[in-house]
Protein backbone atom coordinates (compact mmCIF):
# COMPACT_ATOMS: atom_id res chain seq x y z
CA UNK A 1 -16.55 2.44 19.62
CA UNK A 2 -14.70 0.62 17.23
CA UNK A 3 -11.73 -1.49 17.99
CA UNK A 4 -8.50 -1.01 15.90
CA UNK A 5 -6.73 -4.26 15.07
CA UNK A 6 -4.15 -5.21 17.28
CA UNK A 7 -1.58 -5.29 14.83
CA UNK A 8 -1.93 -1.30 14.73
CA UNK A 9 -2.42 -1.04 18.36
CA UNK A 10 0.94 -2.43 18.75
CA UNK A 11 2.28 0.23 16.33
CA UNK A 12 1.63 2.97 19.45
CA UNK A 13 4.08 0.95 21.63
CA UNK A 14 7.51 2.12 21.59
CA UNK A 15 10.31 0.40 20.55
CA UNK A 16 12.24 0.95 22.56
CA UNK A 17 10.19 -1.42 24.98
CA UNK A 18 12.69 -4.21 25.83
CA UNK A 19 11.75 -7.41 27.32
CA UNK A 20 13.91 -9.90 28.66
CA UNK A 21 14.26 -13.64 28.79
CA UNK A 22 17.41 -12.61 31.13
CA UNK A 23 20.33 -10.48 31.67
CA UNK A 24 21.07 -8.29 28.67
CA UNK A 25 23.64 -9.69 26.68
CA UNK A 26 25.83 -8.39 23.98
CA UNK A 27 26.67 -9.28 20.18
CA UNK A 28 29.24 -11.08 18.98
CA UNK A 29 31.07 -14.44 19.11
CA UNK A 30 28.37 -15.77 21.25
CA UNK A 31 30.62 -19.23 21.67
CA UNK A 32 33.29 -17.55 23.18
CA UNK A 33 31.78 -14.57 24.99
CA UNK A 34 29.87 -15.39 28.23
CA UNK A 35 27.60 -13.02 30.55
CA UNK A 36 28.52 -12.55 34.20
CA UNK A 37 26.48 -15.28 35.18
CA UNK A 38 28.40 -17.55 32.34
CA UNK A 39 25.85 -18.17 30.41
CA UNK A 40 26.34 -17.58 26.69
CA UNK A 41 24.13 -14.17 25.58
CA UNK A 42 22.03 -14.21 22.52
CA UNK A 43 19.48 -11.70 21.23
CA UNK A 44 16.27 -12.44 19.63
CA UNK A 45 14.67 -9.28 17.37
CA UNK A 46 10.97 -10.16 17.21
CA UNK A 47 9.31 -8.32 13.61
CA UNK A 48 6.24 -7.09 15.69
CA UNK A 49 5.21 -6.48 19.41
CA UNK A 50 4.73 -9.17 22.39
CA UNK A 51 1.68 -10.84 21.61
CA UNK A 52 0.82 -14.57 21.30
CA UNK A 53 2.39 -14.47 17.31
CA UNK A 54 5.35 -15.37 19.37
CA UNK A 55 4.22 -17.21 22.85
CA UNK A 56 6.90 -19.96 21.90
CA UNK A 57 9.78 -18.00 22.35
CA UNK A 58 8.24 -16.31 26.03
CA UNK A 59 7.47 -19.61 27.51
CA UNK A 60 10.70 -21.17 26.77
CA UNK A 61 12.26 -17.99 28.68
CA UNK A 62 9.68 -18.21 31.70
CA UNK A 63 10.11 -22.07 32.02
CA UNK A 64 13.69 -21.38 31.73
CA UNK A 65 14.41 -23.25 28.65
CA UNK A 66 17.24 -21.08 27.35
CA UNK A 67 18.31 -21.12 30.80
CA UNK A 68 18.80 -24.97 30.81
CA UNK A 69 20.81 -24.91 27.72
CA UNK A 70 23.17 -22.44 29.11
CA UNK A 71 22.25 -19.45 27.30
CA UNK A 72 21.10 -15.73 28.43
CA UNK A 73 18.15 -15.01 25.59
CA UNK A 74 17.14 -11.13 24.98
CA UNK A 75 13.64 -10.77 23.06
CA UNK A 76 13.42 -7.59 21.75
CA UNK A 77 10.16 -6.82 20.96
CA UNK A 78 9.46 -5.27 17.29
CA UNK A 79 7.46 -2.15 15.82
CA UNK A 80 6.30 -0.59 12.74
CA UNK A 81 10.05 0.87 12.50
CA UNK A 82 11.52 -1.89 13.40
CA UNK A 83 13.71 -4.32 10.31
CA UNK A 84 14.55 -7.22 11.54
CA UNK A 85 16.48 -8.48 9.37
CA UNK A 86 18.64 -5.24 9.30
CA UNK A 87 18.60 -5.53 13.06
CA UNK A 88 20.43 -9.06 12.82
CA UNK A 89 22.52 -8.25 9.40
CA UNK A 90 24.31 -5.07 11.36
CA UNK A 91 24.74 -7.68 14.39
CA UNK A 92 22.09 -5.55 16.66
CA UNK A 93 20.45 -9.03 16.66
CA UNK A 94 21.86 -12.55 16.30
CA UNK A 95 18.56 -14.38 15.71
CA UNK A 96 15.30 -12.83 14.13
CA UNK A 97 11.96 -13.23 13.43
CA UNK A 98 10.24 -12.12 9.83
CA UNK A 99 8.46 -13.88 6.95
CA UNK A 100 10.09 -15.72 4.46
CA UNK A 101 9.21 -13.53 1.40
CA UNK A 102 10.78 -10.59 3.45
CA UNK A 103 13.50 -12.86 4.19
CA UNK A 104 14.18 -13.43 0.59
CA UNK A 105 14.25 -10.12 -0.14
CA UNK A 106 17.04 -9.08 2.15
CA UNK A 107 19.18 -11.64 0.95
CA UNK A 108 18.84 -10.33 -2.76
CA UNK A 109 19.80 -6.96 -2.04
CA UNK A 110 23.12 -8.46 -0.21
CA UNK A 111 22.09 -9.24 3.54
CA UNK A 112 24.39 -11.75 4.78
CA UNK A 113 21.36 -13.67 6.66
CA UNK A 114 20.11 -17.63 6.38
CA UNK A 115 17.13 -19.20 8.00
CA UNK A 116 17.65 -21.94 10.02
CA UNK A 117 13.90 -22.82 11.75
CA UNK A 118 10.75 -22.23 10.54
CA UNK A 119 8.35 -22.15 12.88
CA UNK A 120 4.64 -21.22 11.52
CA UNK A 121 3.66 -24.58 8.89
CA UNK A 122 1.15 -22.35 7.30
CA UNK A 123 0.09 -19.13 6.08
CA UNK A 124 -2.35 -17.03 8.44
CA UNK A 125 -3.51 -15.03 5.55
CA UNK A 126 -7.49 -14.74 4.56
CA UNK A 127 -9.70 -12.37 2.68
CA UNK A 128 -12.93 -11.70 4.65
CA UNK A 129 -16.35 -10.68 3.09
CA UNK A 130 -19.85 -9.75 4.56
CA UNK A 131 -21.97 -12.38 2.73
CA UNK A 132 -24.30 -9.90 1.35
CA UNK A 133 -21.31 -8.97 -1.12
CA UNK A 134 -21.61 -12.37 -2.33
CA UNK A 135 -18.15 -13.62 -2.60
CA UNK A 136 -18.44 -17.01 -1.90
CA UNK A 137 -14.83 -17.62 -4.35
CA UNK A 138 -12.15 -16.11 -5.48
CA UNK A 139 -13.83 -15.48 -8.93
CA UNK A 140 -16.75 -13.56 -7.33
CA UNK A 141 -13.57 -10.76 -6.23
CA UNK A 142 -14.13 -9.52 -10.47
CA UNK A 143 -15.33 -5.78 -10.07
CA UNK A 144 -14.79 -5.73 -6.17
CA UNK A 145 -13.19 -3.42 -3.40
CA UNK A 146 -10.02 -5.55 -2.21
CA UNK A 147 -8.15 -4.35 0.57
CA UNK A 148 -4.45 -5.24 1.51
CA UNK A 149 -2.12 -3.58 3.92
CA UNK A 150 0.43 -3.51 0.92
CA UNK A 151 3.81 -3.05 1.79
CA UNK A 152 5.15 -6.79 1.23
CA UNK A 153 1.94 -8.05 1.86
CA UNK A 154 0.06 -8.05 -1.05
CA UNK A 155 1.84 -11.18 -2.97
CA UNK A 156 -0.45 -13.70 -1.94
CA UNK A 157 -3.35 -11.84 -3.31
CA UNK A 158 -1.52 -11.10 -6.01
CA UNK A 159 -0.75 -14.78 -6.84
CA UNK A 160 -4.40 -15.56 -5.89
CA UNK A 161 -5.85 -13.11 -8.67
CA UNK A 162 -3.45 -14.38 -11.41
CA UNK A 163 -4.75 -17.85 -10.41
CA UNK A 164 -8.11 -16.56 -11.29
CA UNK A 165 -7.38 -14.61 -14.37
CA UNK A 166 -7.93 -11.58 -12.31
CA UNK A 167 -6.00 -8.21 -13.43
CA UNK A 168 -5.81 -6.24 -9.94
CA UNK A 169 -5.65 -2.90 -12.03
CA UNK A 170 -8.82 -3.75 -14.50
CA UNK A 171 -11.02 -6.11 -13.06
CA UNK A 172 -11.12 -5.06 -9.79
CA UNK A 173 -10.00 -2.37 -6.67
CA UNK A 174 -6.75 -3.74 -4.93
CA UNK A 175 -6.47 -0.83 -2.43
CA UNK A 176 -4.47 -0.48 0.21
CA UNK A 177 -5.79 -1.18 3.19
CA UNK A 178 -5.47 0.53 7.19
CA UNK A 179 -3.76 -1.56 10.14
CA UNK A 180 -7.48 -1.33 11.62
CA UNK A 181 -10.28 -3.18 10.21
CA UNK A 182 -12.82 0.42 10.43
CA UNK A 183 -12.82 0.20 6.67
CA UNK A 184 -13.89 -3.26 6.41
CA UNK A 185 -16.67 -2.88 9.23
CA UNK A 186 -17.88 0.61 8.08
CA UNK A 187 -18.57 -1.21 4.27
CA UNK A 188 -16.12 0.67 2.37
CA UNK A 189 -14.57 -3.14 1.45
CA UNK A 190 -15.93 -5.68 -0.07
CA UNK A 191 -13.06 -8.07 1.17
CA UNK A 192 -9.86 -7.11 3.64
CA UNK A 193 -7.10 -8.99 4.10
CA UNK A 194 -7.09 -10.68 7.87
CA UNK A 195 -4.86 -12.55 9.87
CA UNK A 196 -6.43 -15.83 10.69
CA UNK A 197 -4.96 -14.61 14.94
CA UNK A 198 -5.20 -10.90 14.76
CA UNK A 199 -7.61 -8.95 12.13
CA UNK A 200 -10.42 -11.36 11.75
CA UNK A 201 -10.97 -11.89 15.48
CA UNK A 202 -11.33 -8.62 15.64
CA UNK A 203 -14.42 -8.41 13.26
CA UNK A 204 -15.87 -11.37 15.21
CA UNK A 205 -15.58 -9.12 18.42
CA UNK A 206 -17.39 -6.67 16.88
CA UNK A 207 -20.31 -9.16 17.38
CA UNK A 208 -20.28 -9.59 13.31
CA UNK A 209 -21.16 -14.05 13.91
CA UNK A 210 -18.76 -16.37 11.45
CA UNK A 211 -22.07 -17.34 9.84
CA UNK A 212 -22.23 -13.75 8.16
CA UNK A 213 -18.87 -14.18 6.85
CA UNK A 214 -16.99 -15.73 3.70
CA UNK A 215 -13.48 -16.62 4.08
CA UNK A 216 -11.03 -17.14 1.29
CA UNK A 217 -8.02 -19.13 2.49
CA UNK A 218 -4.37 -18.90 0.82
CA UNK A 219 -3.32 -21.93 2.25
CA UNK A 220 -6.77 -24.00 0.70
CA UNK A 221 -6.03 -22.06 -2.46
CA UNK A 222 -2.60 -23.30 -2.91
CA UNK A 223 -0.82 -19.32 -2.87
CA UNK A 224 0.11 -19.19 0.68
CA UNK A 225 3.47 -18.16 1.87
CA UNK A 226 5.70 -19.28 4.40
CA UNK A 227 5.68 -16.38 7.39
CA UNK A 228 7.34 -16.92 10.70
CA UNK A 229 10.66 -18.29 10.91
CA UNK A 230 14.07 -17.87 12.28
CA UNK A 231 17.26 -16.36 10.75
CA UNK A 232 20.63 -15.55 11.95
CA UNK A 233 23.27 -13.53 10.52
CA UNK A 234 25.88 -16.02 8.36
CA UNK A 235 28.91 -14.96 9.69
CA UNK A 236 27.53 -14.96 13.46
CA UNK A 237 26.33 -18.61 12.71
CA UNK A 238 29.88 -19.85 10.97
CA UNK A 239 31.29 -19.10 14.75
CA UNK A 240 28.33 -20.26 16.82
CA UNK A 241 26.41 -22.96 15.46
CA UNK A 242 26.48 -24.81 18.23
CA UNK A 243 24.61 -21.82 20.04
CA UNK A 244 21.85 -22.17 17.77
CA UNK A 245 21.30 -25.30 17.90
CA UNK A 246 20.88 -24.95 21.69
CA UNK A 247 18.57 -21.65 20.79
CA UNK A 248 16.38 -23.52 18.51
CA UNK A 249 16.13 -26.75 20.77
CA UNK A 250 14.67 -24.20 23.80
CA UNK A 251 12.72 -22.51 21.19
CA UNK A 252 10.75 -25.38 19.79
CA UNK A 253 10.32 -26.90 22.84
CA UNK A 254 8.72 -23.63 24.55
CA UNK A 255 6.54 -23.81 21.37
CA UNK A 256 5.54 -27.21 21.76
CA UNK A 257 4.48 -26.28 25.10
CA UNK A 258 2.79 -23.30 23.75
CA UNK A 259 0.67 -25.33 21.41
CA UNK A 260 -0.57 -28.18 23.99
CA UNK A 261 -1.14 -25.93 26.67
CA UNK A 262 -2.47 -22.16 25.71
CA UNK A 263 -3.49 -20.80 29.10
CA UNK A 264 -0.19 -21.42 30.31
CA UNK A 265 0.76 -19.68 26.76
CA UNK A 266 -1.00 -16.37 27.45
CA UNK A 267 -0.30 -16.11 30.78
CA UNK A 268 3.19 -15.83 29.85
CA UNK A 269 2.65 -13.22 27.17
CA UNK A 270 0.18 -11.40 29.50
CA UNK A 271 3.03 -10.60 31.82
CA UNK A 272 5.19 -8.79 28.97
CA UNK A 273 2.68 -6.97 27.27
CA UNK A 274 2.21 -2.97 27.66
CA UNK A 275 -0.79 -2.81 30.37
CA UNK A 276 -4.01 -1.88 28.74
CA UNK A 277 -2.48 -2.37 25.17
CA UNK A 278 -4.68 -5.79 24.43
CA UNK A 279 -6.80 -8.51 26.76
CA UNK A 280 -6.32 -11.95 28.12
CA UNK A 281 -9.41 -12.64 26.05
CA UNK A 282 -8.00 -11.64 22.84
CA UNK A 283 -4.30 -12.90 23.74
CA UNK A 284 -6.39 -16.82 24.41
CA UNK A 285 -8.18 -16.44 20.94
CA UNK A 286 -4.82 -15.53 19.05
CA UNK A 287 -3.21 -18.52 20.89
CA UNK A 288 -6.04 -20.92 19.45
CA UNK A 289 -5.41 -19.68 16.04
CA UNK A 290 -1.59 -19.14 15.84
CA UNK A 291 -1.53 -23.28 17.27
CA UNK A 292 -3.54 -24.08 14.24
CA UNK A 293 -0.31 -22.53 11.80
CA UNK A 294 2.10 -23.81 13.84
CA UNK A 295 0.83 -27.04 14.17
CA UNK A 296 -2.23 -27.97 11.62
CA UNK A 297 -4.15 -30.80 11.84
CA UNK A 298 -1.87 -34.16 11.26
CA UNK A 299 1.31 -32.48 12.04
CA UNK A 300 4.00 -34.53 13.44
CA UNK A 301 5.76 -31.68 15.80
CA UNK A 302 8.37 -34.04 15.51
CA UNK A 303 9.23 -32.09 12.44
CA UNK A 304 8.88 -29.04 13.84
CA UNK A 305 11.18 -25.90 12.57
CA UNK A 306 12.44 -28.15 9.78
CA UNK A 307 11.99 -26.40 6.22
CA UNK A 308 10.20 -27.94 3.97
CA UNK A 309 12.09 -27.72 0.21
CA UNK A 310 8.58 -27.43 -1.41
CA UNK A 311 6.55 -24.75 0.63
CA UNK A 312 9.89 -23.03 0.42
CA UNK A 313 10.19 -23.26 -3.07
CA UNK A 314 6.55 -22.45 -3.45
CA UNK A 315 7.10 -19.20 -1.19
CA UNK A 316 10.36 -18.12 -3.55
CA UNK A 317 8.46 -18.47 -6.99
CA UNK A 318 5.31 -16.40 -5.77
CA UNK A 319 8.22 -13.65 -4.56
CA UNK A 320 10.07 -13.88 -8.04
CA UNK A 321 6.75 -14.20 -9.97
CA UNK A 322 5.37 -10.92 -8.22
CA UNK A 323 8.47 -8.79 -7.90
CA UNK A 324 9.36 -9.56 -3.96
CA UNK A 325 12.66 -10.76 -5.62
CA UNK A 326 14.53 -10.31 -9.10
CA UNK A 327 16.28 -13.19 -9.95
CA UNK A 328 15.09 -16.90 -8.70
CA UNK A 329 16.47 -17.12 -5.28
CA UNK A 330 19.34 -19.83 -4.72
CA UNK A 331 17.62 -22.28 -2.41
CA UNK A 332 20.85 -23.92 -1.12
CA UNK A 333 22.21 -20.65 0.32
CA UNK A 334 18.51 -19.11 1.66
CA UNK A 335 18.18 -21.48 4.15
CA UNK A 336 19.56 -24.97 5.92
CA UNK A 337 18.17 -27.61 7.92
CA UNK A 338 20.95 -28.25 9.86
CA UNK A 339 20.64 -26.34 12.79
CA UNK A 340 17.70 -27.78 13.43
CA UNK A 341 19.10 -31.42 13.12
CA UNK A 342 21.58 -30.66 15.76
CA UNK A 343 18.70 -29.20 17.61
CA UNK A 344 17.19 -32.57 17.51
CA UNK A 345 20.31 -34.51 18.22
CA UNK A 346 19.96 -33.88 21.72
């Protein structure tokens, strides 16, 4: 029997599934309101279910990282109905997690929201092929089945084919593609889309050996796109920077911790998952991979949830290019490096 990917397994979980760093805290003027334990409440909206995507945020929480700077963190897990950037505009949320291009699109159509960390240094985006289709580049995708999940995340194709002189609705089939990967493994694609952590470690566990595969990589081809990062609501942050700074120091510390010691990693996210929704196995080989696009080879994790002005830029002029966005996004007010700083100040 097939596996789904996990990414759709997590779609059966309900969302209403809350998981808890601590007490349950309310909304607000997080600076002046305090729990009963005094600790100052913040809530975290996750864009998808626990799984190692966001091990980081769990191991600060179980080591008690929030804790030590004096807040009471909420994670509330994600879903496939789940916005979170409406979540944190409407102040259901103070702090969530998304990708930048669906970031940017938020803020154009009025969302009062900023990111202040970014936390994932590359894109986790690849197009997988059985060799026998004989894509070994990008060019070799002329007169071939492409998959995508569509939906917001087709733009890096999209800027990959244009790179290529590659019309999506004439020189090949840019379909839209399941949250499973039965398509892919049944041969009705020539290429899916995969998630370097999720989809394509799910063809490997279908015993289908690396060395049968061809793997196109956004980030080697210059298209990727900035994904994971954090945002806050502006008018939450005007009254509480100090709060996020003290947020995003725990945060990039439990994700430092995440990175240099994955067991540890998994065993925290193993204790929040649904029982029987995924394996430690799988949970350990997601780790491995979401390390790699958090921290990439020669990283200094010194720098670590600072935004970098050109990958940002990059990320805003595929979005404007491809339709994410209408008008060129105003860098200055889509995202700021100073919470961070104070993060660091410490």
């Amino acid at each position: 029997m097939k596996k789904a990917s996990w990414k759709f397994r997590g779609a059966m979980l309900t969302a209403v599934m809350v998981l808890t760093a601590s007490i349950l805290g309310a909304c607000g003027d997080s600076d002046k309101e305090t729990s009963a334990s005094g600790s100052v409440p913040v809530k975290l909206q996750l864009k998808w279910v626990p799984q190692a995507q966001f091990a980081g945020y769990y191991v600060a929480a179980e080591k008690g990282y929030y804790k030590d700077e004096g807040l009471d963190v909420t994670i509330v897990p994600g879903g496939p109905d789940i916005v979170p950037e409406q979540q944190v505009a409407n102040g259901a949320a103070d702090i969530g997690v998304d990708w930048v291009a669906s970031l940017l699109a938020h803020q154009e159509q009025g969302l009062p929201l900023v990111e202040i960390a970014q936390i994932y240094q590359q894109s986790g985006l690849v197009l997988v092929s059985k060799k026998d289709k004989n894509i070994a580049t990008p060019a070799d995708l002329k007169g071939k089945k492409v998959g995508n999940w569509m939906g917001g995340n087709e733009f890096e194709l999209l800027a990959l084919f244009d790179k290529y002189k590659l019309d999506p609705n004439k020189d090949l089939q840019f379909v839209k593609q399941g949250f499973t990967m039965d398509q892919f493994l049944a041969g009705e694609l020539d290429a899916a889309s995969a998630m370097t952590y999720n989809e394509y470690q799910v063809v490997l566990e279908q015993g289908i050996p690396a060395s049968d595969l061809s793997v196109i990589d956004m980030n080697k081809e210059g298209v990727a796109m900035l994904e994971d990062n954090l945002f806050a609501n502006k008018e939450w942050l005007s009254k509480n920077k100090e709060t996020a700074a003290k947020f995003v120091r725990a945060s990039l510390k439990g994700w430092k911790d995440a990175v240099e010691k994955p067991d540890e990693a998994v065993a925290s996210i193993m204790k929040v998952v649904e029982k029987g929704s995924t394996s430690e196995a799988h949970q350990k080989t997601m780790m491995t991979e979401v390390a790699k696009l958090v921290a990439p080879s020669g990283f200094d994790m010194a720098k670590l949830g600072f935004i970098d002005d050109a990958k940002f830029k990059q990320t805003a002029d595929i979005a404007l290019k491809f339709g994410v966005i209408k008008k060129e996004a105003d860098l200055k007010a889509a995202y700021t490096n100073e919470i961070v700083e104070m993060a660091n100040k410490k």
